[in-house]
Protein backbone atom coordinates (compact mmCIF):
# COMPACT_ATOMS: atom_id res chain seq x y z
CA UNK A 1 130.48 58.66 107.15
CA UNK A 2 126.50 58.28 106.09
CA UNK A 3 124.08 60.91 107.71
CA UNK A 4 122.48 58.07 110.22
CA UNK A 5 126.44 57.46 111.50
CA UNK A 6 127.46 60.92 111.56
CA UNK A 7 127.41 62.73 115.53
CA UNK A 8 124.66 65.09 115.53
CA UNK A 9 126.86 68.08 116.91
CA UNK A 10 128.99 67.69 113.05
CA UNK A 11 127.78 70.05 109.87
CA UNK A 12 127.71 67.58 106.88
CA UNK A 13 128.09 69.03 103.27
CA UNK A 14 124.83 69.70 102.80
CA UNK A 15 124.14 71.59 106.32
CA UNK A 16 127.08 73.84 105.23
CA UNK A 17 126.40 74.51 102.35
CA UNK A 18 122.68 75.95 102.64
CA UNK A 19 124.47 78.30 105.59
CA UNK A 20 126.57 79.63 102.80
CA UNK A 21 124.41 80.46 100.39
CA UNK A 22 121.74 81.60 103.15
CA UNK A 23 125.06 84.25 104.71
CA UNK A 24 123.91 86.82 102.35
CA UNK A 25 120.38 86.84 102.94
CA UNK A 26 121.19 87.16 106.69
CA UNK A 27 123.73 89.79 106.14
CA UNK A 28 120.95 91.96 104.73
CA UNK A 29 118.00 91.26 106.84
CA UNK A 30 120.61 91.99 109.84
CA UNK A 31 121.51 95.31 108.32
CA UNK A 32 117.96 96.30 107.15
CA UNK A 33 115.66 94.87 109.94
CA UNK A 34 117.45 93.41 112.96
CA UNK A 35 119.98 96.56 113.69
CA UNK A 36 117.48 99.03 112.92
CA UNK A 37 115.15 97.41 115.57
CA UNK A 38 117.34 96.82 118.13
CA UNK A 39 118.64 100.36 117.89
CA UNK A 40 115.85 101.61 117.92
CA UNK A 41 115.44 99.67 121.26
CA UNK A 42 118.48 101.26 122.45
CA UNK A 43 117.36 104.65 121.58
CA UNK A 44 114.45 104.51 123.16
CA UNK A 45 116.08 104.66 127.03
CA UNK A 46 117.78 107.70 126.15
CA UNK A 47 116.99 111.62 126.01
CA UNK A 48 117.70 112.09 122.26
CA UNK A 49 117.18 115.61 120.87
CA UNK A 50 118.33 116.99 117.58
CA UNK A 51 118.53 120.44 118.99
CA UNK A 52 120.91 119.50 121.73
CA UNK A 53 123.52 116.34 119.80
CA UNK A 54 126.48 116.81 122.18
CA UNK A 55 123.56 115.79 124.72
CA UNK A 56 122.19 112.53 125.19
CA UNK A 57 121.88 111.26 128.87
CA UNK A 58 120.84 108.02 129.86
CA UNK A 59 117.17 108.14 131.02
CA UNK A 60 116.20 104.42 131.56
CA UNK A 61 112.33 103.72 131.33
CA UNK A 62 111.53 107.36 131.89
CA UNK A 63 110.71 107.79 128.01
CA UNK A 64 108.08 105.54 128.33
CA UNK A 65 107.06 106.78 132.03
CA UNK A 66 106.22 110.13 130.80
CA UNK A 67 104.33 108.80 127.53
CA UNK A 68 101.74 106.77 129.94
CA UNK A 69 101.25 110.14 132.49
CA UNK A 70 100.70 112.50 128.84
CA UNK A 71 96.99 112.84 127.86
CA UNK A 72 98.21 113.75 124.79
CA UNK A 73 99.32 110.72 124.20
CA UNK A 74 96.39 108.85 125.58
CA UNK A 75 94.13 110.88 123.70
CA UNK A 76 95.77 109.63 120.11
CA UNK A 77 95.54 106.43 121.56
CA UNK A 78 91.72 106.80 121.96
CA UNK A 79 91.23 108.32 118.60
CA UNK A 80 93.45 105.56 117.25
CA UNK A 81 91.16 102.79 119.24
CA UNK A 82 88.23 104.64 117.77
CA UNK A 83 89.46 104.38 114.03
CA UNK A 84 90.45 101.26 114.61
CA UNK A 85 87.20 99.95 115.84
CA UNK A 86 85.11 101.31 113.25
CA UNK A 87 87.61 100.47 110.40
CA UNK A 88 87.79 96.99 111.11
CA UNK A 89 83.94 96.61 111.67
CA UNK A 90 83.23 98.08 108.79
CA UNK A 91 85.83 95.71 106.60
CA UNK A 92 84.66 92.73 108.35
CA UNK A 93 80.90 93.63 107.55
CA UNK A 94 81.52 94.92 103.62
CA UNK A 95 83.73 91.53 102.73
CA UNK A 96 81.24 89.41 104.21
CA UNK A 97 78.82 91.26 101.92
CA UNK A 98 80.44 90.79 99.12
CA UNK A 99 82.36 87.71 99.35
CA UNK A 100 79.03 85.99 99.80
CA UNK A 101 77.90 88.20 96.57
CA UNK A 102 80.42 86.49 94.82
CA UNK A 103 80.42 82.88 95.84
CA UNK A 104 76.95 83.04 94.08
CA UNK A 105 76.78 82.04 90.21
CA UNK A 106 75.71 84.97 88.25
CA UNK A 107 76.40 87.31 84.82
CA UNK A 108 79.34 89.47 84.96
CA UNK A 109 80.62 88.24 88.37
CA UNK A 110 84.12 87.86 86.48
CA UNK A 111 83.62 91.16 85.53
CA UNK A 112 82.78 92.53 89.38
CA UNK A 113 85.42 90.20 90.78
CA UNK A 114 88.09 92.51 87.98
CA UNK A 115 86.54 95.80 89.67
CA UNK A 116 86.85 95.01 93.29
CA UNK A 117 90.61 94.90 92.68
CA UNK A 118 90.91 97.90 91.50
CA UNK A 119 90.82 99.67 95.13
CA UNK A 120 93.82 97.61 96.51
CA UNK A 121 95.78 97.98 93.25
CA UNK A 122 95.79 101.64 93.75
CA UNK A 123 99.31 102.67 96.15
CA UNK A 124 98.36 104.26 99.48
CA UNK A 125 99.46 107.65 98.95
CA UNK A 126 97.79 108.03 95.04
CA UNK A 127 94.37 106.52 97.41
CA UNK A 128 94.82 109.44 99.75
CA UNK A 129 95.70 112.42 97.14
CA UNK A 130 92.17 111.11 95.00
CA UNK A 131 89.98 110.82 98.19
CA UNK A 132 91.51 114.42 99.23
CA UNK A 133 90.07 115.82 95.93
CA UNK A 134 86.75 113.89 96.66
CA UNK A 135 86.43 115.61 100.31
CA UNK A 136 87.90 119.07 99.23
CA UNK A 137 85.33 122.06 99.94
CA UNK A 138 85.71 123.86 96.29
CA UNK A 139 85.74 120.81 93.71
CA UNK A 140 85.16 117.63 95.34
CA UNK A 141 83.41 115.14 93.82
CA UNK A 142 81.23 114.47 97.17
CA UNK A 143 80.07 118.11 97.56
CA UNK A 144 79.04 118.09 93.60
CA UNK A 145 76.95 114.72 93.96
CA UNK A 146 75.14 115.59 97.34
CA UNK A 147 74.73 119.11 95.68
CA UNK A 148 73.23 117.80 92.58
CA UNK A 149 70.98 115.35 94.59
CA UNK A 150 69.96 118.59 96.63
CA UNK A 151 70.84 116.59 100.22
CA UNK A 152 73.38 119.72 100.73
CA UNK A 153 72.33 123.85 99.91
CA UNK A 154 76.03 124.61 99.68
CA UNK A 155 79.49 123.06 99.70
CA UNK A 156 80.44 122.11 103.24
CA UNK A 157 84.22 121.80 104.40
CA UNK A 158 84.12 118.03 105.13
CA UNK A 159 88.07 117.27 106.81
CA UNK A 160 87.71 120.77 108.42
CA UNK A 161 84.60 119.47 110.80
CA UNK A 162 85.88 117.59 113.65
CA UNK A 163 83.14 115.43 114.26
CA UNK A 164 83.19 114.16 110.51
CA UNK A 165 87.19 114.44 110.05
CA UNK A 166 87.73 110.55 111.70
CA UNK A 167 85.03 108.97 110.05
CA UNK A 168 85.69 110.41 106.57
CA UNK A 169 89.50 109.00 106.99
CA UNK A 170 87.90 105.77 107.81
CA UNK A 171 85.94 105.66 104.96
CA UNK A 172 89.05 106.33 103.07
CA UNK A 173 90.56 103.24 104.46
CA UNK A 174 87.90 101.11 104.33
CA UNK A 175 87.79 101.35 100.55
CA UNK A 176 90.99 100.58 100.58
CA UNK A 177 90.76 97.89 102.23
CA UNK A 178 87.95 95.68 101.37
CA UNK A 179 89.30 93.87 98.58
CA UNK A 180 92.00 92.16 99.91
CA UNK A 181 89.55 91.49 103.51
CA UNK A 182 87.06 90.36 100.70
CA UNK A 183 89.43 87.81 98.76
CA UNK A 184 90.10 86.50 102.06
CA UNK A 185 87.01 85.69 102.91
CA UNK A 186 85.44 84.22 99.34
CA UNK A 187 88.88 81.68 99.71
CA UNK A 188 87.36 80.20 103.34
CA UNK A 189 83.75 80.14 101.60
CA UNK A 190 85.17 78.02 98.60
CA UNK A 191 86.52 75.71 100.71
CA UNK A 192 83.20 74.81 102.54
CA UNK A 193 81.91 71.62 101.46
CA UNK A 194 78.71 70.89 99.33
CA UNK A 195 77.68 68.39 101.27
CA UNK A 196 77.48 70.00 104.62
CA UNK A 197 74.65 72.15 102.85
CA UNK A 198 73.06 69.30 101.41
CA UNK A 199 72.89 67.66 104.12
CA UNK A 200 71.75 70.81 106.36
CA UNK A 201 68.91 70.98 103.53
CA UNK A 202 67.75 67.26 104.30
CA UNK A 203 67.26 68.42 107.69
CA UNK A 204 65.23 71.14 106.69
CA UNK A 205 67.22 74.47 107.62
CA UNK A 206 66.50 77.71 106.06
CA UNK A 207 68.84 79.56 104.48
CA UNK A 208 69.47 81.62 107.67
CA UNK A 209 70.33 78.65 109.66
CA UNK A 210 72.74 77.34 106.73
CA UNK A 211 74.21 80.51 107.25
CA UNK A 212 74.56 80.63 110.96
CA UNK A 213 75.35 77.05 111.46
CA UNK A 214 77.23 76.11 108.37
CA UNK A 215 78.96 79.27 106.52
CA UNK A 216 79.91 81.50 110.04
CA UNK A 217 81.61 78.59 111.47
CA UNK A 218 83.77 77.59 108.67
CA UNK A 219 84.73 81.06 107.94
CA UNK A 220 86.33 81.52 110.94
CA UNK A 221 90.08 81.31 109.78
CA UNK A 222 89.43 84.19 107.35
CA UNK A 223 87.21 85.89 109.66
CA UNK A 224 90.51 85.49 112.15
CA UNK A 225 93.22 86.73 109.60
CA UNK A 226 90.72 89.61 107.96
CA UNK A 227 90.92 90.68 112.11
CA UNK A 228 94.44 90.36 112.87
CA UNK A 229 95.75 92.13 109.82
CA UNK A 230 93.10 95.31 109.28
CA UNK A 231 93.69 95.56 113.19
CA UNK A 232 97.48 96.16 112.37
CA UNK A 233 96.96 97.99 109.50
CA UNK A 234 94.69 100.50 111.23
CA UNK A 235 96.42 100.66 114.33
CA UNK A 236 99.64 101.85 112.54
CA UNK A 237 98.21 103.71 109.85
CA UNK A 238 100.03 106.66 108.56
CA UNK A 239 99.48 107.73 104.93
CA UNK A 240 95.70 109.22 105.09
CA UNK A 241 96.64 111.38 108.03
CA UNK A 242 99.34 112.90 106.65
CA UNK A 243 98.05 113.73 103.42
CA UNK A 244 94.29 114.37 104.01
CA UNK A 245 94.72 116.17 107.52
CA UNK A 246 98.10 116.40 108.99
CA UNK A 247 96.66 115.69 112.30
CA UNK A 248 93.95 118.19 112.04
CA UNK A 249 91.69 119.96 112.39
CA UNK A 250 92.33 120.88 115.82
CA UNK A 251 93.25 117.48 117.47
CA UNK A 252 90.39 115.42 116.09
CA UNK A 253 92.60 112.87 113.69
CA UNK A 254 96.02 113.05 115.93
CA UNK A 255 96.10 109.77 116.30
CA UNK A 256 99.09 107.45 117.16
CA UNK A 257 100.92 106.76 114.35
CA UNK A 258 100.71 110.92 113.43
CA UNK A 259 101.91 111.62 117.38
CA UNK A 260 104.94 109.54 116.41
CA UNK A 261 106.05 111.40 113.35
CA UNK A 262 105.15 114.77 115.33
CA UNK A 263 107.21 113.60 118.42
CA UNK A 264 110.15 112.07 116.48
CA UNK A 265 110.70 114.45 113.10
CA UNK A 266 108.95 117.67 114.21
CA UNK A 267 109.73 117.70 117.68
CA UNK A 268 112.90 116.24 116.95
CA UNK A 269 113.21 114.14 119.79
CA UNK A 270 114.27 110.59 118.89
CA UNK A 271 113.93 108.94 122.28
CA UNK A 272 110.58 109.50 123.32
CA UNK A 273 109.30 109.08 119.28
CA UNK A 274 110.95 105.07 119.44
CA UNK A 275 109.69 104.48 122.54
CA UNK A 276 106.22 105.81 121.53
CA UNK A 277 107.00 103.31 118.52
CA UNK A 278 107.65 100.45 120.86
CA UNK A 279 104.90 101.09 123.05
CA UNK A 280 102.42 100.79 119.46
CA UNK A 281 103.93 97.67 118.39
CA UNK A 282 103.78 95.60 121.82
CA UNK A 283 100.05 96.65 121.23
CA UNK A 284 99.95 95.19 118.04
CA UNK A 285 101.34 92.11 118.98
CA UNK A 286 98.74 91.93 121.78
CA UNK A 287 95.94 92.34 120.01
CA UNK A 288 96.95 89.83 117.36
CA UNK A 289 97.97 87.27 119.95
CA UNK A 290 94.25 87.94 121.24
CA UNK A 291 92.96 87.29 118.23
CA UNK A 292 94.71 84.09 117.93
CA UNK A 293 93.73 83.00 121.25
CA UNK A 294 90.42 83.53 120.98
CA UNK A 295 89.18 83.18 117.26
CA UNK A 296 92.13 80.16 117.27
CA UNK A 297 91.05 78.00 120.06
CA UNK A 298 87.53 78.14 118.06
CA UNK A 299 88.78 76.86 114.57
């Protein structure tokens, strides 16, 4: 029986043979991402606590009941919101920067492309441990250069000022981050056509009106995926909080993904943590699917 003859409800050779080879690979992402996730899930409507095992009553939506009446956890959703925002701005801003830097024809470009690598080659936690030296109050590289320039009279305690603490973190992450926002963003800028700009020229546009009218508009798909992934990256963040501030000082970098870890492996209390969890990622997913909607229906 050929393919075109065969009933559509029947597996052919073929079919059943790509399910056999794919079984594995299913078996694994089932044990690795689906059952974690969907016990998780299941977690999340009860009243787990380490300190109490034999003890685990069914609780229902309560978990995530008392997370939206807690200002605590409100207020690491503002901070979070806060990072976020600025983060993401400043990404967006420094990869346009650059990106157009580099679509330009110019000595040692090949050699400035090699260096703006270097930031997203480095792992997260060896980015945090170097930026902790550069912030810290006896040795730090920042206190030695503002010293030296004479814009400081004596080493200040940079992570341990509240009003500095989020935006030093940020700063953190934004180097981190620009590379990969920036290689994003030179890829939509190759792709432009040379004749749109000739052809904006004949008309007689400046270069700020090429800009506007010609380069914004086509970079809009990288402009759209630089937003939707620094967005997630930021929202979730973990790494720099943990190593450069723990949370501190006072409450002025407890932010989201921190109140997590606090709730669910210092607190020990597993329900409330993956519902805190759940609550973060359904936020994630709406802001992405806003981005989508509204940088999409643009493109």
């Amino acid at each position: 029986m050929t393919r075109a003859t065969r009933p559509k409800w029947r597996v052919g050779y073929e079919e059943r043979s790509a399910m056999l080879f794919l079984a594995p690979v299913m078996a694994v992402l089932g044990a690795v991402a689906v059952f974690p996730i969907a016990y998780s899930l299941y977690i999340s409507f009860f009243s787990i606590k380490l300190t109490r095992p034999n003890r685990t009553p069914f609780v229902g939506l309560k978990n995530y009941t008392d997370l939206l009446g807690d200002e605590a956890f409100w207020g690491a959703v503002w901070r979070t919101v806060s990072f976020s925002l600025v983060s993401v701005t400043a990404i967006a801003f420094i990869a346009l920067l650059v990106s157009l830097l580099l679509n330009q024809e110019f000595r040692g470009r090949r050699i400035l492309s090699t260096i703006l690598l270097v930031p997203w080659a480095i792992p997260y936690v060896a980015n945090a441990l170097m930026w902790k030296w550069i912030y810290d109050s006896s040795y730090g590289a920042l206190n030695g250069l503002l010293y030296q320039l004479d814009f400081i009279d004596k080493y200040m305690v940079w992570l341990g000022d509240q009003d500095k603490t989020l935006f030093l973190i940020a700063n953190a992450f934004v180097w981190k981050e620009v590379p990969l926002a920036t290689i994003l963003l030179l890829v939509s800028l190759k792709s432009i056509p040379s004749d749109l700009y000739a052809a904006a020229r004949v008309d007689g546009a400046t270069v700020w009106q090429r800009f506007v009218h010609v380069t914004l508009p086509a970079m809009k798909p990288g402009f759209m995926l630089v937003m939707i992934y620094e967005t997630m990256m930021a929202i979730r963040h973990f790494d720099l909080f943990f190593i450069l501030t723990e949370g501190g000082p006072g409450s002025a970098s407890h932010v989201l993904s921190w109140h997590i870890y606090v709730e669910t492996f210092r607190n020990l209390s597993f329900g409330s943590g993956a519902a805190m969890s759940y609550l973060l990622a359904i936020a994630t997913f709406a802001l992405s699917y806003l981005f989508i909607r509204t940088l999409g229906r643009k493109i």
